[in-house]
C-alpha atoms as a PDB file:
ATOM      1  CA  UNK A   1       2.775  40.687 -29.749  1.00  0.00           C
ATOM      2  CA  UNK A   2       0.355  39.852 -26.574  1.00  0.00           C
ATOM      3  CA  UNK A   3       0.409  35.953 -27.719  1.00  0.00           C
ATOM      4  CA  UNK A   4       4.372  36.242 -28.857  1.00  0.00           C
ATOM      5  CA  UNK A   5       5.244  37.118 -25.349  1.00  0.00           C
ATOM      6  CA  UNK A   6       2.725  34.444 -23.292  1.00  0.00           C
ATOM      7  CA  UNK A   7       4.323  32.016 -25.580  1.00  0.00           C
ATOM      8  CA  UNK A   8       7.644  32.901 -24.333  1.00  0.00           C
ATOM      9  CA  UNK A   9       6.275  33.109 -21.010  1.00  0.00           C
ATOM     10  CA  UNK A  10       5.165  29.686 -21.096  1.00  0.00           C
ATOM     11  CA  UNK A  11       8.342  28.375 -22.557  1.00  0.00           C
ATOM     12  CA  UNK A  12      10.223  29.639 -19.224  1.00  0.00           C
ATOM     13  CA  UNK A  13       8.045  29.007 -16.277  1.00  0.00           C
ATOM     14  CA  UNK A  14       7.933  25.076 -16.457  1.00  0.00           C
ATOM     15  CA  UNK A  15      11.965  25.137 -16.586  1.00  0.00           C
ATOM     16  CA  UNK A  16      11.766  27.542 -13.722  1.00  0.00           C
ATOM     17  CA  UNK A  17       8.936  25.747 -11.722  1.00  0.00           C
ATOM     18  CA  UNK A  18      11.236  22.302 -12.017  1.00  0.00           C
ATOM     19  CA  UNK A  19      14.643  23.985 -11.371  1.00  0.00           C
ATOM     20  CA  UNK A  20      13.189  25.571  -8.123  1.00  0.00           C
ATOM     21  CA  UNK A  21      11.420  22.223  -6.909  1.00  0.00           C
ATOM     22  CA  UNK A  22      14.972  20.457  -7.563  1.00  0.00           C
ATOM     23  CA  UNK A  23      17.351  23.220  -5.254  1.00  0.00           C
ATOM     24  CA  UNK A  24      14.836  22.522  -2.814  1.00  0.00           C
ATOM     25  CA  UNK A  25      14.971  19.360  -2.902  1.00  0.00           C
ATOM     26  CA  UNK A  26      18.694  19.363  -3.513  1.00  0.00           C
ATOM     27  CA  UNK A  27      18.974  21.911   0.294  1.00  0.00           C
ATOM     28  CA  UNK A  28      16.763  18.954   1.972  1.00  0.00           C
ATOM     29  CA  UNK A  29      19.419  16.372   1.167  1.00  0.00           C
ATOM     30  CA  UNK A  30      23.098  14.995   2.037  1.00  0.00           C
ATOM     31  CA  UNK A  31      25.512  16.202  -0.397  1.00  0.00           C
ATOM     32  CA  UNK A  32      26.573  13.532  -2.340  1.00  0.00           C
ATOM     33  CA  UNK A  33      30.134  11.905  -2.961  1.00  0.00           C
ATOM     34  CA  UNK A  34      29.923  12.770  -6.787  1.00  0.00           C
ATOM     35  CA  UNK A  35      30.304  16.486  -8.156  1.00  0.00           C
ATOM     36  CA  UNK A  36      26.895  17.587  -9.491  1.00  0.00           C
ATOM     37  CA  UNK A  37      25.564  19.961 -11.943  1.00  0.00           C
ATOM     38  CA  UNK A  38      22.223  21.498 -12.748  1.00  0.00           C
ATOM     39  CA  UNK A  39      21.034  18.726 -14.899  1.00  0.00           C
ATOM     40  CA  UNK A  40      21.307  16.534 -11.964  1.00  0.00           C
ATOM     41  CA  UNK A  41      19.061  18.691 -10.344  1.00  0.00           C
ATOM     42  CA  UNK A  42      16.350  19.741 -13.085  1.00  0.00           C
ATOM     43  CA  UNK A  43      15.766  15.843 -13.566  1.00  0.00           C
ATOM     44  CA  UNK A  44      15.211  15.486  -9.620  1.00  0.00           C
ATOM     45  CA  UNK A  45      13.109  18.238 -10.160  1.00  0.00           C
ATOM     46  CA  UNK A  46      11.319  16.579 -13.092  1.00  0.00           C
ATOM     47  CA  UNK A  47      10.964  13.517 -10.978  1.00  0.00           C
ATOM     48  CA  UNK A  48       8.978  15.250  -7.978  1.00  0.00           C
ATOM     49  CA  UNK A  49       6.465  16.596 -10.342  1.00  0.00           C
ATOM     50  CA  UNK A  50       5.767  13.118 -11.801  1.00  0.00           C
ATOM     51  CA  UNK A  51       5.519  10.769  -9.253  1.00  0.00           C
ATOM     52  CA  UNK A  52       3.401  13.845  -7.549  1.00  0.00           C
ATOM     53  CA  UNK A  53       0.880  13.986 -10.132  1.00  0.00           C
ATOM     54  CA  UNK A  54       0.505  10.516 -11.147  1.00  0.00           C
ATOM     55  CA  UNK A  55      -3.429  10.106 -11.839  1.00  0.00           C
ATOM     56  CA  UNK A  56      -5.674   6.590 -11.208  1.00  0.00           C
ATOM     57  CA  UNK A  57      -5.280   5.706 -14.217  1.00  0.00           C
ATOM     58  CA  UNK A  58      -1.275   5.612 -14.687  1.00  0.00           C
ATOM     59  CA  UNK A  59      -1.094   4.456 -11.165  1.00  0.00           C
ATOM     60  CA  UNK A  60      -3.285   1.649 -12.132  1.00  0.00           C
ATOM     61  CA  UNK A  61      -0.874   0.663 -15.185  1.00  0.00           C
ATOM     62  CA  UNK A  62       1.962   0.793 -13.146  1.00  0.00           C
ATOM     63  CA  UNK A  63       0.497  -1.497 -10.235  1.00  0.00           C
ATOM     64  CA  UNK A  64       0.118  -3.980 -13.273  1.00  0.00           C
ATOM     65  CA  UNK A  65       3.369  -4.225 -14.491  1.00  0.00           C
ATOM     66  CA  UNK A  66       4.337  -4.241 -10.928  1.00  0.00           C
ATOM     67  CA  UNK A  67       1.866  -6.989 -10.144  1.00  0.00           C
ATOM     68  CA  UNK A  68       2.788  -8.899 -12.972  1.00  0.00           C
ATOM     69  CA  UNK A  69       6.244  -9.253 -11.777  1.00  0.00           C
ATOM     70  CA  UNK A  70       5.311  -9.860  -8.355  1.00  0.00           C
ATOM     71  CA  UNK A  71       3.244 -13.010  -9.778  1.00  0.00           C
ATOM     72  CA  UNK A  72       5.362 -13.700 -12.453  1.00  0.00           C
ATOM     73  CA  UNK A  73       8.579 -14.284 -10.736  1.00  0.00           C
ATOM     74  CA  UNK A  74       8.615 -13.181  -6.794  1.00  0.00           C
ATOM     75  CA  UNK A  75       5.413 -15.616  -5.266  1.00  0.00           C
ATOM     76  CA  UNK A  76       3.644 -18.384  -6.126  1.00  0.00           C
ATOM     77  CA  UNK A  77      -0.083 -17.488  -6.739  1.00  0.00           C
ATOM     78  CA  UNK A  78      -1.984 -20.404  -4.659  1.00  0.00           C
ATOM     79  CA  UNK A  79      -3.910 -22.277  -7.631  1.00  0.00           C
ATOM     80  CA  UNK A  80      -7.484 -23.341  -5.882  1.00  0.00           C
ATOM     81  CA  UNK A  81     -10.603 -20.821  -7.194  1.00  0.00           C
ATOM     82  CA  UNK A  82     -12.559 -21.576  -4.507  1.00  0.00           C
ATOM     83  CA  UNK A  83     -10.599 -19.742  -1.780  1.00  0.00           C
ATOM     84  CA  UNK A  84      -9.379 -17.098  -4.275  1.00  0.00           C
ATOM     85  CA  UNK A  85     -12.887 -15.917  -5.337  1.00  0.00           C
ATOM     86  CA  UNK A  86     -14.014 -16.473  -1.230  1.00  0.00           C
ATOM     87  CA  UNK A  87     -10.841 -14.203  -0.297  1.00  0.00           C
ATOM     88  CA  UNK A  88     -12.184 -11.734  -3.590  1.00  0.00           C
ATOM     89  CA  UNK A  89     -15.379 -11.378  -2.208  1.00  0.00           C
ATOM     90  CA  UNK A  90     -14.458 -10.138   0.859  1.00  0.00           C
ATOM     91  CA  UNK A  91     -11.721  -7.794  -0.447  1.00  0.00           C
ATOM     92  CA  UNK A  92     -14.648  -6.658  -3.089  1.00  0.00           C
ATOM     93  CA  UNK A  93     -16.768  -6.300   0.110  1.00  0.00           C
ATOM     94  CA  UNK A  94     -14.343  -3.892   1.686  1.00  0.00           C
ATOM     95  CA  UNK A  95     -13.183  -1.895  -1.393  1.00  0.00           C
ATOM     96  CA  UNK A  96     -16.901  -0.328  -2.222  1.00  0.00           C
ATOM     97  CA  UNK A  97     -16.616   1.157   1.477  1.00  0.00           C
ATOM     98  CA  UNK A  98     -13.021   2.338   1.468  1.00  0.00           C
ATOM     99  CA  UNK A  99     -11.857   5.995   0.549  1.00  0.00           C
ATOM    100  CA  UNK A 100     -10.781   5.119  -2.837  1.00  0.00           C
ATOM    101  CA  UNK A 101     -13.589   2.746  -3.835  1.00  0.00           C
ATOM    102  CA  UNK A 102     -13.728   3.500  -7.927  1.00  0.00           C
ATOM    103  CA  UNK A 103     -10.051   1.638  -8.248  1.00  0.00           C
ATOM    104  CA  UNK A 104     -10.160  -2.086  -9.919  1.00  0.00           C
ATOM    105  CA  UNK A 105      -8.638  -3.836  -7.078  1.00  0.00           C
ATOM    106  CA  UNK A 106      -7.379  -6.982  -7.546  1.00  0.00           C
ATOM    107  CA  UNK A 107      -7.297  -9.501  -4.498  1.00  0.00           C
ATOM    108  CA  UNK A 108      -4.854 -12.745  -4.763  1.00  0.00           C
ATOM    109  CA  UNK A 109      -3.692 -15.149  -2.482  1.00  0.00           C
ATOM    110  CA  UNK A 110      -0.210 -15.812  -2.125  1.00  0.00           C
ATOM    111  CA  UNK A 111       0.660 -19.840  -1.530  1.00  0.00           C
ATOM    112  CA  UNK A 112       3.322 -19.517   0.874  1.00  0.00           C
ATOM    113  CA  UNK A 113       2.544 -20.870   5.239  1.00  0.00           C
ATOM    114  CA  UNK A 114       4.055 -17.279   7.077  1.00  0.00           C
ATOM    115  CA  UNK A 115       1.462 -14.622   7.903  1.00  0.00           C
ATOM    116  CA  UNK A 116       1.708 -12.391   5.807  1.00  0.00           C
ATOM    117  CA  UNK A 117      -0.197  -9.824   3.414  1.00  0.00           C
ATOM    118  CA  UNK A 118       0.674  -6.922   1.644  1.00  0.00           C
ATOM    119  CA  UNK A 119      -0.085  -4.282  -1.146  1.00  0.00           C
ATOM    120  CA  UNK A 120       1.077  -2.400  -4.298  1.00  0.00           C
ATOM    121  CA  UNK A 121      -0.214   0.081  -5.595  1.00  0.00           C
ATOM    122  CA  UNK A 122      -3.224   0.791  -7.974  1.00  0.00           C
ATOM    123  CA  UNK A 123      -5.553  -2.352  -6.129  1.00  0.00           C
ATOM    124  CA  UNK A 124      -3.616  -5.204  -5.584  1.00  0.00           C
ATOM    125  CA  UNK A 125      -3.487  -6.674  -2.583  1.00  0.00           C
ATOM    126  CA  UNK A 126      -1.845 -10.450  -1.459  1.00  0.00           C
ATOM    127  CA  UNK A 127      -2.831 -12.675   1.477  1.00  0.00           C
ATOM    128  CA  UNK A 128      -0.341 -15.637   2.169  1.00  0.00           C
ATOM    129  CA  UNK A 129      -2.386 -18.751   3.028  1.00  0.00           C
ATOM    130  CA  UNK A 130      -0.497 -19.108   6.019  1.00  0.00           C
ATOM    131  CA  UNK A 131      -2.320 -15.873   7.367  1.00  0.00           C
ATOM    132  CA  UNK A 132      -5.465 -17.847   5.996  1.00  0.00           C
ATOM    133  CA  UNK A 133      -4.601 -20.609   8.487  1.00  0.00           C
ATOM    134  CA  UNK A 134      -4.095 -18.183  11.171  1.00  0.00           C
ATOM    135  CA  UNK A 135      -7.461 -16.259  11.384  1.00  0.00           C
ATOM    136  CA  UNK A 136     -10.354 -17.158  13.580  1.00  0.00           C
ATOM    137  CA  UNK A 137     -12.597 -16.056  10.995  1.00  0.00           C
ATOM    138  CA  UNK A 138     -13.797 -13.319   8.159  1.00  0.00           C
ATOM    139  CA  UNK A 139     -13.812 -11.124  10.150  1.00  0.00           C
ATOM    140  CA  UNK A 140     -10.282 -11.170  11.286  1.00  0.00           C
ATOM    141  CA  UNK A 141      -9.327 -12.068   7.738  1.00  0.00           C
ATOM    142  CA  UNK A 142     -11.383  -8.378   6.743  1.00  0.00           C
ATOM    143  CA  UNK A 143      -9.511  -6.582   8.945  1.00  0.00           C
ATOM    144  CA  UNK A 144      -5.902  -7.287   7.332  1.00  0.00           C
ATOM    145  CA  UNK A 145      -7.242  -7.008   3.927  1.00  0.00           C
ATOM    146  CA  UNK A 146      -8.760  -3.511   5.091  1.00  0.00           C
ATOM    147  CA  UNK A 147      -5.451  -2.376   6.301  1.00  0.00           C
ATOM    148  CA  UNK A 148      -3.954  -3.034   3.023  1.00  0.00           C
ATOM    149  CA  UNK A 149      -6.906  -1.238   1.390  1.00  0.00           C
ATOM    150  CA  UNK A 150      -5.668   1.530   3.444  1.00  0.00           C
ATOM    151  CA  UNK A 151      -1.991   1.725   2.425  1.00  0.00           C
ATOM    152  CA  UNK A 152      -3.521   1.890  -1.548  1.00  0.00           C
ATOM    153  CA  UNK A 153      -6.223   4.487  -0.342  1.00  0.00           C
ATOM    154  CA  UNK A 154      -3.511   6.719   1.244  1.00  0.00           C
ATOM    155  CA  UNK A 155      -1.343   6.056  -1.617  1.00  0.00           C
ATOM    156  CA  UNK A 156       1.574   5.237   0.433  1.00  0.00           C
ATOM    157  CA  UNK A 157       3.507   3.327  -2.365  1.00  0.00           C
ATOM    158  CA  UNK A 158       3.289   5.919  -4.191  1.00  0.00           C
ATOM    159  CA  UNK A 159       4.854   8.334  -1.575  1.00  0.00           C
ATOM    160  CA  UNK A 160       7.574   5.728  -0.823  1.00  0.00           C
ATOM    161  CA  UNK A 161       9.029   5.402  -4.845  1.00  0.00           C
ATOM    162  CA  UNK A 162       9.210   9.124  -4.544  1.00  0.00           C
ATOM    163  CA  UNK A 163      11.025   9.062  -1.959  1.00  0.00           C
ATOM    164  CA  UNK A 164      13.710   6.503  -3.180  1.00  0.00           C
ATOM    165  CA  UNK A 165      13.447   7.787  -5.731  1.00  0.00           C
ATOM    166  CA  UNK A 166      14.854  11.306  -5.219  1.00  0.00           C
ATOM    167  CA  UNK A 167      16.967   9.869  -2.824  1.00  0.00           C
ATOM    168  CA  UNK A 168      18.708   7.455  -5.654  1.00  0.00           C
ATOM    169  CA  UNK A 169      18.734  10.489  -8.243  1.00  0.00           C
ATOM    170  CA  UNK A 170      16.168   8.573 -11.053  1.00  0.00           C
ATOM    171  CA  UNK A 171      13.875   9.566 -13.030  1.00  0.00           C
ATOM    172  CA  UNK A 172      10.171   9.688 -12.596  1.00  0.00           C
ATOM    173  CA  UNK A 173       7.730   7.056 -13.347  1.00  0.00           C
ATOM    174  CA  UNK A 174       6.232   9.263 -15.965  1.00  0.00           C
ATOM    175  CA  UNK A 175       9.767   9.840 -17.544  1.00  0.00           C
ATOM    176  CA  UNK A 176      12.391   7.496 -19.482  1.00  0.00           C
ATOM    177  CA  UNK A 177      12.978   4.768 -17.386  1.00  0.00           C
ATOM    178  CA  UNK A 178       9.763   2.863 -16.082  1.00  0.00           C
ATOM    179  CA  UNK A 179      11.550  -0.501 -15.726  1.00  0.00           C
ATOM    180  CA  UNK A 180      13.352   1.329 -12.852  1.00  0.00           C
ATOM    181  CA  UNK A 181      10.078   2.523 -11.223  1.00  0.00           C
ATOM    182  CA  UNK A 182       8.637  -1.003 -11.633  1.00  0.00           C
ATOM    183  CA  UNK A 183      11.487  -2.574 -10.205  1.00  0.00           C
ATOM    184  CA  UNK A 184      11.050  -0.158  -7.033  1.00  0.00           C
ATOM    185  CA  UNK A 185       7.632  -0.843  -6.594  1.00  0.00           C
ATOM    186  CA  UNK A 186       8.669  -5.042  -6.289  1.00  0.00           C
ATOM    187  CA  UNK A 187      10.741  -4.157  -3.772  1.00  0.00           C
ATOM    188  CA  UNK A 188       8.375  -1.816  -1.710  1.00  0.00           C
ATOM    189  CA  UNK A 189       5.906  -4.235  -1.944  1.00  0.00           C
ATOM    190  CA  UNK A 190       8.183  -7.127  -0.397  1.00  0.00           C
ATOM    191  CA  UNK A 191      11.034  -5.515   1.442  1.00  0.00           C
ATOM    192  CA  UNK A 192      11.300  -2.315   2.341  1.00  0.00           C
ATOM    193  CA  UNK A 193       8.375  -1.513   5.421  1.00  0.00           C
ATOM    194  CA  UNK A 194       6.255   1.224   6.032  1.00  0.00           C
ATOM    195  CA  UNK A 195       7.022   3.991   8.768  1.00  0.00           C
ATOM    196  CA  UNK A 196       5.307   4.579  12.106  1.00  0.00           C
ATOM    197  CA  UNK A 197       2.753   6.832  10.766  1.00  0.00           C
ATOM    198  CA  UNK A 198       1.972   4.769   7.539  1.00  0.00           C
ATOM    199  CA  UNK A 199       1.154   2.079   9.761  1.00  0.00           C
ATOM    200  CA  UNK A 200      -1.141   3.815  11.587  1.00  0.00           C
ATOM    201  CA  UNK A 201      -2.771   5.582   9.323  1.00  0.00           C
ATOM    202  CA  UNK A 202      -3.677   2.242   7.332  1.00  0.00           C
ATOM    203  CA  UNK A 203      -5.158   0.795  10.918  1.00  0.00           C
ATOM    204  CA  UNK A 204      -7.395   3.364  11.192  1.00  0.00           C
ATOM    205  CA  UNK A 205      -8.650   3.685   7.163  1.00  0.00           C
ATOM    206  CA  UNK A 206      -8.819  -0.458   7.814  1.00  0.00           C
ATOM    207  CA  UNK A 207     -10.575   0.128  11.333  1.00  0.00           C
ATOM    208  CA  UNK A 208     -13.305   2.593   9.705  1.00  0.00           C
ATOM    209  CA  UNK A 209     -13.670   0.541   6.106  1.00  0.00           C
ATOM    210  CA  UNK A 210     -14.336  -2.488   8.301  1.00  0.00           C
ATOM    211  CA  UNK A 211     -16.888  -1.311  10.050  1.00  0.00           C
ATOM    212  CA  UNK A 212     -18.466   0.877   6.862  1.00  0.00           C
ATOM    213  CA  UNK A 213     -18.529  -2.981   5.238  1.00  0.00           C
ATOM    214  CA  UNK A 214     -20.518  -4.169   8.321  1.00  0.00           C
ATOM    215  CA  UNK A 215     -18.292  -6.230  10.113  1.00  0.00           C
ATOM    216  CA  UNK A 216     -17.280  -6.477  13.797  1.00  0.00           C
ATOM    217  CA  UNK A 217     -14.207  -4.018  14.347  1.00  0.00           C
ATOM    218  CA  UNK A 218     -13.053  -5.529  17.459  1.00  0.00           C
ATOM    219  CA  UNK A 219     -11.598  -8.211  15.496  1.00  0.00           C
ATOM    220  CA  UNK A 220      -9.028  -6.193  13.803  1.00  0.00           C
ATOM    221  CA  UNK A 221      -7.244  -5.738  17.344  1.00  0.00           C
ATOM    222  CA  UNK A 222      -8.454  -9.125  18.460  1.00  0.00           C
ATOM    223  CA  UNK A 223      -6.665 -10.755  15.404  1.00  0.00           C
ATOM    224  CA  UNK A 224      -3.482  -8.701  15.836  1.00  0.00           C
ATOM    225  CA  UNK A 225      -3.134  -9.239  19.634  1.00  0.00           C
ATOM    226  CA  UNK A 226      -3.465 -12.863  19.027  1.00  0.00           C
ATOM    227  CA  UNK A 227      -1.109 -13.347  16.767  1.00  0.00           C
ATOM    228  CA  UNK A 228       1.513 -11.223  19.296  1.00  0.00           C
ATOM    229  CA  UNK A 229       0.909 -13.201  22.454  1.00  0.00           C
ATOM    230  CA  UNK A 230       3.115 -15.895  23.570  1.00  0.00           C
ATOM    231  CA  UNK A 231       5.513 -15.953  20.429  1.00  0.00           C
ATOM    232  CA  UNK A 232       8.932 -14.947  20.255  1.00  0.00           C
ATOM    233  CA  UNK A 233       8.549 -12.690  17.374  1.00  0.00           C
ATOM    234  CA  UNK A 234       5.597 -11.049  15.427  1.00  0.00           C
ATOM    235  CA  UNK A 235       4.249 -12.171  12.178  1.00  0.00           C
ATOM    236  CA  UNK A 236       5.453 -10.541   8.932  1.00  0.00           C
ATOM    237  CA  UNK A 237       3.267  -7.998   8.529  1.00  0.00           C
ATOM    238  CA  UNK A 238       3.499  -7.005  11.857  1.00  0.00           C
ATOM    239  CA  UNK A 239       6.954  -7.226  12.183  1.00  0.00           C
ATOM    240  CA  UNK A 240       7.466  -3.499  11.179  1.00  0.00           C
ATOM    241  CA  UNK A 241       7.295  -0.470  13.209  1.00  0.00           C
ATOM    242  CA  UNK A 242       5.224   0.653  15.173  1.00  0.00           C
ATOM    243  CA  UNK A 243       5.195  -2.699  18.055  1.00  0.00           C
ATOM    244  CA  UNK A 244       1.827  -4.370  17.488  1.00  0.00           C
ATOM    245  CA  UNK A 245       0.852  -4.021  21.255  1.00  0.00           C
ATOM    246  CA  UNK A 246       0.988  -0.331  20.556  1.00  0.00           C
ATOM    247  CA  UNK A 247      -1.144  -0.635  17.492  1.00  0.00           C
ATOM    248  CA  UNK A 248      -3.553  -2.904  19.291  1.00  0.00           C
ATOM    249  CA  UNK A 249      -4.134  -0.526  22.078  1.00  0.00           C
ATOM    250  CA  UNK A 250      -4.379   2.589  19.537  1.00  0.00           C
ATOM    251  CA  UNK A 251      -7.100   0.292  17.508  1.00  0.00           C
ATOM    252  CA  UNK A 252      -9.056  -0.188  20.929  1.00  0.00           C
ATOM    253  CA  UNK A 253      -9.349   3.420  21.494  1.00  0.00           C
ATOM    254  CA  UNK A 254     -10.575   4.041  17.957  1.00  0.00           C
ATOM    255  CA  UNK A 255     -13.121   1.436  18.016  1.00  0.00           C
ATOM    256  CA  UNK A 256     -14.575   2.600  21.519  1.00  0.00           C
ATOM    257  CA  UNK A 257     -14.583   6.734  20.322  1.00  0.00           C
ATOM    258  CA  UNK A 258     -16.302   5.715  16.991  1.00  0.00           C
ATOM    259  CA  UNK A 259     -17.958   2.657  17.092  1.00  0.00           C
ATOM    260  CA  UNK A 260     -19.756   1.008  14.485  1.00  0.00           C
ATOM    261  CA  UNK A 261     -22.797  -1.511  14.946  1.00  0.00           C
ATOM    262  CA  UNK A 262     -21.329  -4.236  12.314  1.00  0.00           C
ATOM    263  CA  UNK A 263     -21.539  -7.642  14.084  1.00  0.00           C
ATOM    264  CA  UNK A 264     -20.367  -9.714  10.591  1.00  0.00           C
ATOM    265  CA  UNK A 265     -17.859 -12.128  10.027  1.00  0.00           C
ATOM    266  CA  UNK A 266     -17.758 -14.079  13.948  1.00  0.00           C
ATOM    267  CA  UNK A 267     -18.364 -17.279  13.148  1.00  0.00           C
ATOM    268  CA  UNK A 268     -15.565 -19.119  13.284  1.00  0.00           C
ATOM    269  CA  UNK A 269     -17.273 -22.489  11.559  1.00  0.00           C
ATOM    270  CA  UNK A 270     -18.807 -21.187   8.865  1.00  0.00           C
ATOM    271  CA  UNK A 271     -15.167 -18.935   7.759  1.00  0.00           C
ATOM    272  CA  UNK A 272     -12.912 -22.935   8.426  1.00  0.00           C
ATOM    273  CA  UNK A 273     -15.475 -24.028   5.598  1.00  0.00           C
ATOM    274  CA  UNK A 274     -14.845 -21.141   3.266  1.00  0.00           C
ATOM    275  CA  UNK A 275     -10.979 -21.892   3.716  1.00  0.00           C
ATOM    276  CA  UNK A 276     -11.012 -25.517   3.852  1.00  0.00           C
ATOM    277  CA  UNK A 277      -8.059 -26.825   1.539  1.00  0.00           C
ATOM    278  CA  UNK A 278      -5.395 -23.842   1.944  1.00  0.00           C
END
């Protein structure tokens, strides 16, 4: 009788648990245009615990299929091994002293002249050659590639497709329709920026990885005020919200309240020879 009714017991709360995450989800939100009914809202309900408890490991699938699209159809992947595996190395470099160092990251270089880098989830991070071109060395090349790091260790993408998610009324990434949460992930990866405190939350995990791998943090803000001054509008990547002066200012007071002894990555001839040919 004991089991019978913990059985039954079971068999109700999960129902109940997703039903109560999806009204308050459903109170939080704009009413849509369309009549709904309590399916619509168990499935947002559904969704929220999915995309919440996605583990490593099915984040790392879905940052595959997600890469694979990215590669396979959105950028060209620049074809020359030796700056790929120098651009690797210092990604690899900077991933053993991040917050989420046990991932497989995955660091490519994107064959395309604006500066520009960005990141999906589950390790993959891109670096247009044009942002290759642009740096005065490693460095300054570290500290972008540690703010992408950042974005992955926070697990920002993964916050975003949630949020479109329940905003759009889909399913989860865990549930029926992955080509949907695949296609979402593309588009956060190339479109769709990251808000205010996204930003500069993945400045400071870059800031603190950098100098955990050793390497001169003043560049980060060094490399982002240069790329600011004089021109009519920012880069890419720092096109976004919040304004890169403010960033660069923020990054100055982190550096001076925790600094870091790391002097790595300054010579400027030594990093042109590693990029030669991009």
């Amino acid at each position: 009788m004991v089991n019978q009714l913990q059985r039954s017991y079971r068999r109700w709360l999960y129902p109940l648990i997703s039903l109560v995450v999806a009204v308050s989800i459903w109170v939080g939100q704009p009413l849509a245009s369309q009549a709904f009914s309590w399916a619509d809202l168990l499935l947002r309900g559904i969704q929220v615990v999915q995309l919440s408890s996605l583990n490593d490991r099915q984040e790392i699938a879905l940052g595959q299929q997600i890469n694979d699209e990215i590669t396979g159809s959105q950028v060209r992947i620049l074809r020359n091994s030796r700056v790929t595996d120098y651009v690797n190395q210092v990604g690899q470099r900077l991933a053993a002293k991040s917050d989420r160092p046990n991932l497989r990251y995955t660091f490519q270089v994107v064959d395309d002249n604006s500066i520009n880098a960005f990141a999906t989830m589950g390790g993959y991070v891109y670096v247009h050659s044009g942002l290759l071109k642009a740096a005065d060395n490693e460095a300054q090349l570290a500290s972008v590639i540690g703010h992408e790091i950042g974005h992955i260790a926070a697990r920002h993408a993964i916050k975003q497709m949630r949020e479109k998610s329940v905003a759009q009324g889909l399913l989860g990434v865990a549930g029926l329709d992955r080509s949907t949460a695949v296609n979402i992930g593309v588009q956060l990866a190339l479109d769709l920026p990251n808000s205010r405190k996204d930003e500069y939350e993945a400045d400071q995990r870059g800031l603190i990885t950098l100098g955990r791998a050793g390497y001169a943090q003043s560049q980060m803000a060094a490399f982002m005020q240069k790329l600011v001054t004089g021109k009519a509008s920012a880069p890419v990547f720092l096109s976004n919200h919040p304004a890169a002066a403010d960033r660069v200012v923020r990054l100055r007071q982190l550096a001076q309240q925790n600094p870091t002894p790391g002097t790595d990555g300054l010579s400027s001839g030594d990093y042109r020879t590693r990029v030669q040919g991009v």
